[in-house]
Every structure is written in structure tokens, then in C-alpha cells.
C-alpha atoms as a PDB file:
ATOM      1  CA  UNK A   1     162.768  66.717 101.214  1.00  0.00           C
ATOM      2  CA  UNK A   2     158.649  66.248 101.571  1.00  0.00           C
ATOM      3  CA  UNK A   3     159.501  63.062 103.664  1.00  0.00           C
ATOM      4  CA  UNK A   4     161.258  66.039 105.833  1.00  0.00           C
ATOM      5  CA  UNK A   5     158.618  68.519 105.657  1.00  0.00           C
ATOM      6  CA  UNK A   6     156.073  66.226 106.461  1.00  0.00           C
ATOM      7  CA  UNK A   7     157.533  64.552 109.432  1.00  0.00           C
ATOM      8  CA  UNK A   8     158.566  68.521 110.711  1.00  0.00           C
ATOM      9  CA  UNK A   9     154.557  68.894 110.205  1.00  0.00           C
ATOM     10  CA  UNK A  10     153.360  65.769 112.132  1.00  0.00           C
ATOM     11  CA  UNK A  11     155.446  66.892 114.962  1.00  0.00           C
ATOM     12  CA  UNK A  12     154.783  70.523 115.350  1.00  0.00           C
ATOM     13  CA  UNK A  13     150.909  69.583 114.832  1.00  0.00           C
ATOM     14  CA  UNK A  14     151.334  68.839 118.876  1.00  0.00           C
ATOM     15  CA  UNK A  15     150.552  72.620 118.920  1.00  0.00           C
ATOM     16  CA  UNK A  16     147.715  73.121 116.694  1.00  0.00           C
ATOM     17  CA  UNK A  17     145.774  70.075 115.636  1.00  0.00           C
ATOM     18  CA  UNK A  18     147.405  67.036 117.585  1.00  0.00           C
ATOM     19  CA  UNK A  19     145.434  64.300 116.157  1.00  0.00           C
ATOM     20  CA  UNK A  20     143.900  65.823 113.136  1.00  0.00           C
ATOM     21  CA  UNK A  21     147.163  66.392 111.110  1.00  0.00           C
ATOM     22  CA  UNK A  22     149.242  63.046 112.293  1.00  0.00           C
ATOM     23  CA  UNK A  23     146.112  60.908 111.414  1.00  0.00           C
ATOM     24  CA  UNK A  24     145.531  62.881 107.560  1.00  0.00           C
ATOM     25  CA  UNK A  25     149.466  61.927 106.489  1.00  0.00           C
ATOM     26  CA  UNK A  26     148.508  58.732 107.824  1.00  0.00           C
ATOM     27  CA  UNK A  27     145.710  57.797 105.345  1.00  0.00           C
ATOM     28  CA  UNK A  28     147.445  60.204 102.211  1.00  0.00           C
ATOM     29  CA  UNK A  29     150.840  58.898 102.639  1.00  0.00           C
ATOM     30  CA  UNK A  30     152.311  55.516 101.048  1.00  0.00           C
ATOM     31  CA  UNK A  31     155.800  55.910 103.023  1.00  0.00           C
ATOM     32  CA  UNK A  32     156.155  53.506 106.543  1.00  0.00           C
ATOM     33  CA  UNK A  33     158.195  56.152 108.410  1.00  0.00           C
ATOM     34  CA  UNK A  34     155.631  58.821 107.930  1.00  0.00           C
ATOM     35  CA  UNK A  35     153.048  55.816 108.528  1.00  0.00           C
ATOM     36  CA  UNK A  36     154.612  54.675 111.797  1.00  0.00           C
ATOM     37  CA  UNK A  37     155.703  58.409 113.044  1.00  0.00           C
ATOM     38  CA  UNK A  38     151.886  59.559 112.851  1.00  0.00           C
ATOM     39  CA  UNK A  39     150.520  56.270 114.923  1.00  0.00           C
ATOM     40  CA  UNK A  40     153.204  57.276 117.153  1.00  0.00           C
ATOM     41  CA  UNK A  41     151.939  61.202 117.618  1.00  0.00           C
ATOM     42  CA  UNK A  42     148.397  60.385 118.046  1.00  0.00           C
ATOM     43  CA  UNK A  43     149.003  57.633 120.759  1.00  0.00           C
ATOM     44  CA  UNK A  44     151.690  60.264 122.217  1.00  0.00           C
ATOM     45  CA  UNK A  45     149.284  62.619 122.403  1.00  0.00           C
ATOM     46  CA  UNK A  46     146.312  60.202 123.985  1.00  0.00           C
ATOM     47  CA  UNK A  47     149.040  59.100 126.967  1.00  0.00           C
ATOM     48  CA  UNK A  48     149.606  62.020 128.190  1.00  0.00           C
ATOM     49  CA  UNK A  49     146.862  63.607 127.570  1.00  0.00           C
ATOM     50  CA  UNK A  50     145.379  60.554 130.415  1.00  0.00           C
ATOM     51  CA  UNK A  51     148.478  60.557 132.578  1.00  0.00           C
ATOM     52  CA  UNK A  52     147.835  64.886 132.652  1.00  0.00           C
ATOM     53  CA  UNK A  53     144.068  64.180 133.401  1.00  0.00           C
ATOM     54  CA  UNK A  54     144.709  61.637 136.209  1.00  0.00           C
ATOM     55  CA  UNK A  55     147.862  63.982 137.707  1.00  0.00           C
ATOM     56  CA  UNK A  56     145.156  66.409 137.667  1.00  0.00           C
ATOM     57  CA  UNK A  57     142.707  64.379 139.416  1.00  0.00           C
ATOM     58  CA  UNK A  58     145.676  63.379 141.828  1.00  0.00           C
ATOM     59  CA  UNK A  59     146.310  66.724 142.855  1.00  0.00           C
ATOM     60  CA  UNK A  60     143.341  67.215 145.403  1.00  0.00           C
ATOM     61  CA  UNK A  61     145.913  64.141 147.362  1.00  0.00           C
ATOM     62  CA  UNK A  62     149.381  66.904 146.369  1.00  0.00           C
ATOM     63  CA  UNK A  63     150.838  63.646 144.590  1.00  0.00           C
ATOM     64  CA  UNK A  64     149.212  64.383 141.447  1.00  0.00           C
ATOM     65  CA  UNK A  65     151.124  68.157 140.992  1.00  0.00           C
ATOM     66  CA  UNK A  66     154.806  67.104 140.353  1.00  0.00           C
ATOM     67  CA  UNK A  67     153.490  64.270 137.696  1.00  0.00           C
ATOM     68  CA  UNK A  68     151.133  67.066 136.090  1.00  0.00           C
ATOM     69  CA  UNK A  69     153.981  69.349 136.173  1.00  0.00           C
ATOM     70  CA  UNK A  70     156.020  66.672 134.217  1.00  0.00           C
ATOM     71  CA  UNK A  71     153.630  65.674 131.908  1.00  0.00           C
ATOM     72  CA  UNK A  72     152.965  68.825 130.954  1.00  0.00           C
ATOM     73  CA  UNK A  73     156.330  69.892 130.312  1.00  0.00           C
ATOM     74  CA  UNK A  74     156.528  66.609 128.585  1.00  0.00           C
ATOM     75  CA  UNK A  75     153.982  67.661 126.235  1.00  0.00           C
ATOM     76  CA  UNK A  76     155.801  71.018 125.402  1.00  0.00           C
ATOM     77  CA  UNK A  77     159.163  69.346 124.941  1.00  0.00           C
ATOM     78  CA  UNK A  78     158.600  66.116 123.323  1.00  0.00           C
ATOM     79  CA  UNK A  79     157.455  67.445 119.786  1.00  0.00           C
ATOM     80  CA  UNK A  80     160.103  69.947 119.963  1.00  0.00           C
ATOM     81  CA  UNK A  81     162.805  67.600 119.912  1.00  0.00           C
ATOM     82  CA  UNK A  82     161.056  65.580 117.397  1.00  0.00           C
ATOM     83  CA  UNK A  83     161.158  68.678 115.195  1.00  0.00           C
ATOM     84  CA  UNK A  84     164.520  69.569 116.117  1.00  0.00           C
ATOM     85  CA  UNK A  85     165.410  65.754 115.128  1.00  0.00           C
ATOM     86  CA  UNK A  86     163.399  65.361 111.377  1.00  0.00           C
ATOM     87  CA  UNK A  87     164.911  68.890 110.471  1.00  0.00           C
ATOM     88  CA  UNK A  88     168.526  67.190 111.293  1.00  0.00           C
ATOM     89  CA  UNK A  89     167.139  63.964 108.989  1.00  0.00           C
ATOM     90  CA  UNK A  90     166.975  62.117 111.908  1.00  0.00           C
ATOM     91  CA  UNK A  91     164.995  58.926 113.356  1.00  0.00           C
ATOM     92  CA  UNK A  92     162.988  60.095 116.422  1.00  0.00           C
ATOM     93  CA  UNK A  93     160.631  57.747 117.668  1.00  0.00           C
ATOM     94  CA  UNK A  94     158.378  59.446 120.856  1.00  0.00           C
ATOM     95  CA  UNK A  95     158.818  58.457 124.329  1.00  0.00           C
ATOM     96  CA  UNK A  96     156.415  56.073 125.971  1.00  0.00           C
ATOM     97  CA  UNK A  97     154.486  55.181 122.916  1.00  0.00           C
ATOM     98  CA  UNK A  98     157.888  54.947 120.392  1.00  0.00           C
ATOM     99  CA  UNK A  99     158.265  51.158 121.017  1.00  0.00           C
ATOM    100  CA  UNK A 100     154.931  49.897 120.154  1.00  0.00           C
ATOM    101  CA  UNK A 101     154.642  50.914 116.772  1.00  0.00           C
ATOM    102  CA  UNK A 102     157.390  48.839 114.702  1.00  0.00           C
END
């Protein structure tokens, strides 16, 4: 159940303290999963946060406002369904970024 919990709380950090909380269970916890999913929240967060700043950038050329609109919705939903997925006890690894930490 704390493996739980503390996946739930990497995930909804997204909201509150995005790298602050995923890095902390990374150094205090001895468990891989928890290990991998918090290497996996901070570079989550760190993608988008650049593809959101560039799609901002982009949007003085219009091209930049559908991506910023996606990213940022990407940003909302992603964590969401990541808490919706450890409170089920299941694996979610995060779009983008899931793949290169194995």
C-alpha cells in the first residue's frame, strides 16, 4: 500500500511541486518502480514544460497556439491518468519520456 500512496503522490505532485516531490522519493526510496516513475515525472515535466515555452514562442507565427493548446492540456491530463492508473495498481509509464527510463 505505501508503494501505492507514493506513486499516487509522485503523480499528483504535477500540481504542486513538480520536481521537488518526484526527485525526494527518488533519493529516500530503495524500490525501482518508485525509482524509475520519479525520473520519469521530472523529465515529463522538463518536455513539456520546453515544447509549452517554444509553442509559446511559436505563437507570434499562429503555428505555435494549437501545440500550446495541446501541451498544455497535456500537462493537465497526463498526471491525472497516472493517478487514476497507481490507485487501480497499475503500471503507467508517462508519454514522451516513459521509454527512456528502463
Amino acid at each position: 500500500m505505501e508503494n501505492t500512496g507514493m506513486k499516487v503522490l509522485i503523480h499528483a505532485s504535477a500540481f504542486f511541486a513538480p520536481y521537488l516531490v518526484p526527485i525526494l522519493m527518488f533519493l529516500i526510496s530503495d524500490e525501482e518502480d518508485i525509482k524509475n516513475l520519479s525520473i520519469q515525472a521530472v523529465l515529463f515535466q522538463l518536455v513539456i514544460g520546453v515544447l509549452f515555452t517554444i509553442s509559446v514562442v511559436l505563437s507570434v507565427f499562429l503555428i505555435g497556439i494549437p501545440f500550446a493548446i495541446g501541451f498544455g492540456i497535456m500537462w493537465i491530463v497526463v498526471p491525472i491518468i497516472g493517478i487514476v492508473k497507481a490507485l487501480k495498481n497499475e503500471r503507467y509509464d508517462y508519454p514522451i519520456v516513459g521509454r527512456w527510463v528502463q
